[in-house]
Protein backbone atom coordinates (compact mmCIF):
# COMPACT_ATOMS: atom_id res chain seq x y z
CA UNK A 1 0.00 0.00 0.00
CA UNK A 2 1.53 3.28 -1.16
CA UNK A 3 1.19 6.39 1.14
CA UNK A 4 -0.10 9.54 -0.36
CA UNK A 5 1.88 12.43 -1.48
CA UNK A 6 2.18 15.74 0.51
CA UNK A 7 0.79 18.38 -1.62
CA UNK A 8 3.51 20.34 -2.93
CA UNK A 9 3.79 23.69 -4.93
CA UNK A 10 5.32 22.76 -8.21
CA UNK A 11 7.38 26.02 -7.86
CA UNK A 12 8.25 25.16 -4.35
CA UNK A 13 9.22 21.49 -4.98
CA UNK A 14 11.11 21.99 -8.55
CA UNK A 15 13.22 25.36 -7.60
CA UNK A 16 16.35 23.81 -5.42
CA UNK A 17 16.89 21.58 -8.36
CA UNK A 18 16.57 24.63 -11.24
CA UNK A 19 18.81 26.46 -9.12
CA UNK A 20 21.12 23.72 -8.90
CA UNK A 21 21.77 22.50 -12.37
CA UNK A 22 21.52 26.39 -13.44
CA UNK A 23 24.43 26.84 -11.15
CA UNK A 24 26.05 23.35 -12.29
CA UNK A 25 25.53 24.94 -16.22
CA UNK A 26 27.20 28.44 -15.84
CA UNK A 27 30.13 26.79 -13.81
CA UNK A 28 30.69 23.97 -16.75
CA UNK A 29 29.95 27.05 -19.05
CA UNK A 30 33.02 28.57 -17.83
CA UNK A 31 35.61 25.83 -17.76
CA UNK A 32 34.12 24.75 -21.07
CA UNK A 33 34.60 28.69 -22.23
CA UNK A 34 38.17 28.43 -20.85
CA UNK A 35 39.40 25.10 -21.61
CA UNK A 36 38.22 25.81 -25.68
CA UNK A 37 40.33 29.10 -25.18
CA UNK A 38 43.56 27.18 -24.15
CA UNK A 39 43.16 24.67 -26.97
CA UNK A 40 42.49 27.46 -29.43
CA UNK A 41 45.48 29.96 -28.09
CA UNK A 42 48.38 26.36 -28.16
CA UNK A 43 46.80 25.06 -31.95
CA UNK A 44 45.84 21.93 -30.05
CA UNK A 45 42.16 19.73 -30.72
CA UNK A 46 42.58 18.76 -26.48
CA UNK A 47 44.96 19.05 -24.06
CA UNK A 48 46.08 15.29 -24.30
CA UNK A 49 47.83 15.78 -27.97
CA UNK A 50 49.12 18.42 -26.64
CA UNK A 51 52.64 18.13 -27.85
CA UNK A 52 55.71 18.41 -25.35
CA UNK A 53 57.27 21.37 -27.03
CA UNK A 54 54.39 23.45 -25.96
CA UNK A 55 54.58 22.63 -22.13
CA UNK A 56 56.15 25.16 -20.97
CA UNK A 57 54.11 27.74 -23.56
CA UNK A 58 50.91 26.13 -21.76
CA UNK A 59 51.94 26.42 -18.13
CA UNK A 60 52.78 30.37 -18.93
CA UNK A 61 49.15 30.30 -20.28
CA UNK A 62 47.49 28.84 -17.04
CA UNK A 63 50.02 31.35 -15.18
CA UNK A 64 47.99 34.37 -17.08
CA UNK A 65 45.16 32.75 -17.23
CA UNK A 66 45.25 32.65 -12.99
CA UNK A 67 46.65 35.99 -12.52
CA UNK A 68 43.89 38.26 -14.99
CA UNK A 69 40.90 35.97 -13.23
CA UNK A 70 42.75 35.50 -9.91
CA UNK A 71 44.53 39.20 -9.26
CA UNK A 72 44.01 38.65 -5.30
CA UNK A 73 44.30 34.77 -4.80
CA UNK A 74 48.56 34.04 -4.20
CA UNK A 75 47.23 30.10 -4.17
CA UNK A 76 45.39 30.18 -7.76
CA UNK A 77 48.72 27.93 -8.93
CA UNK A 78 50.07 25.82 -7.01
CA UNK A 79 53.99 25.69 -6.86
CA UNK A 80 56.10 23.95 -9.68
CA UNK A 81 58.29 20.78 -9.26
CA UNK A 82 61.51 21.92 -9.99
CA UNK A 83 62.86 18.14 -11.23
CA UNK A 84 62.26 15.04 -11.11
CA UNK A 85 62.08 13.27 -7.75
């Protein structure tokens, strides 16, 4: 035997999850936005062909990248490994 639903607003019970996935959709906007940039800027389909000779070109792009959308935040890139451990 089933119990009954509460009765609901369908504004009330549909909202969280519209504001949710809205949210969700302007953050993958953004990556997606940025990531297409990077790929465009280093003549590259995705970062996995990529090719080694451009490493370095890519790491200075991230560094820019971080400090024009980052000004305030010292942490937006982490530290580089210096060599190889």
């Amino acid at each position: 035997m089933c119990c009954p639903a509460l009765p609901q607003s369908p504004k009330g019970r549909l909202s969280p999850r519209r504001g949710y996935t809205a949210g969700k959709q302007q953050k993958e906007s953004f990556y997606g936005r940025l990531f297409g940039q990077l790929c465009a800027d280093l003549g590259t389909p995705k970062y996995g062909l990529l090719p080694a000779g451009k490493y370095d070109t890519a790491l200075e792009w991230l560094r820019r990248k971080a400090a024009e959308l980052l000004p305030d935040d010292p942490d937006a890139l982490p530290p580089l490994q210096e060599a190889m451990v």
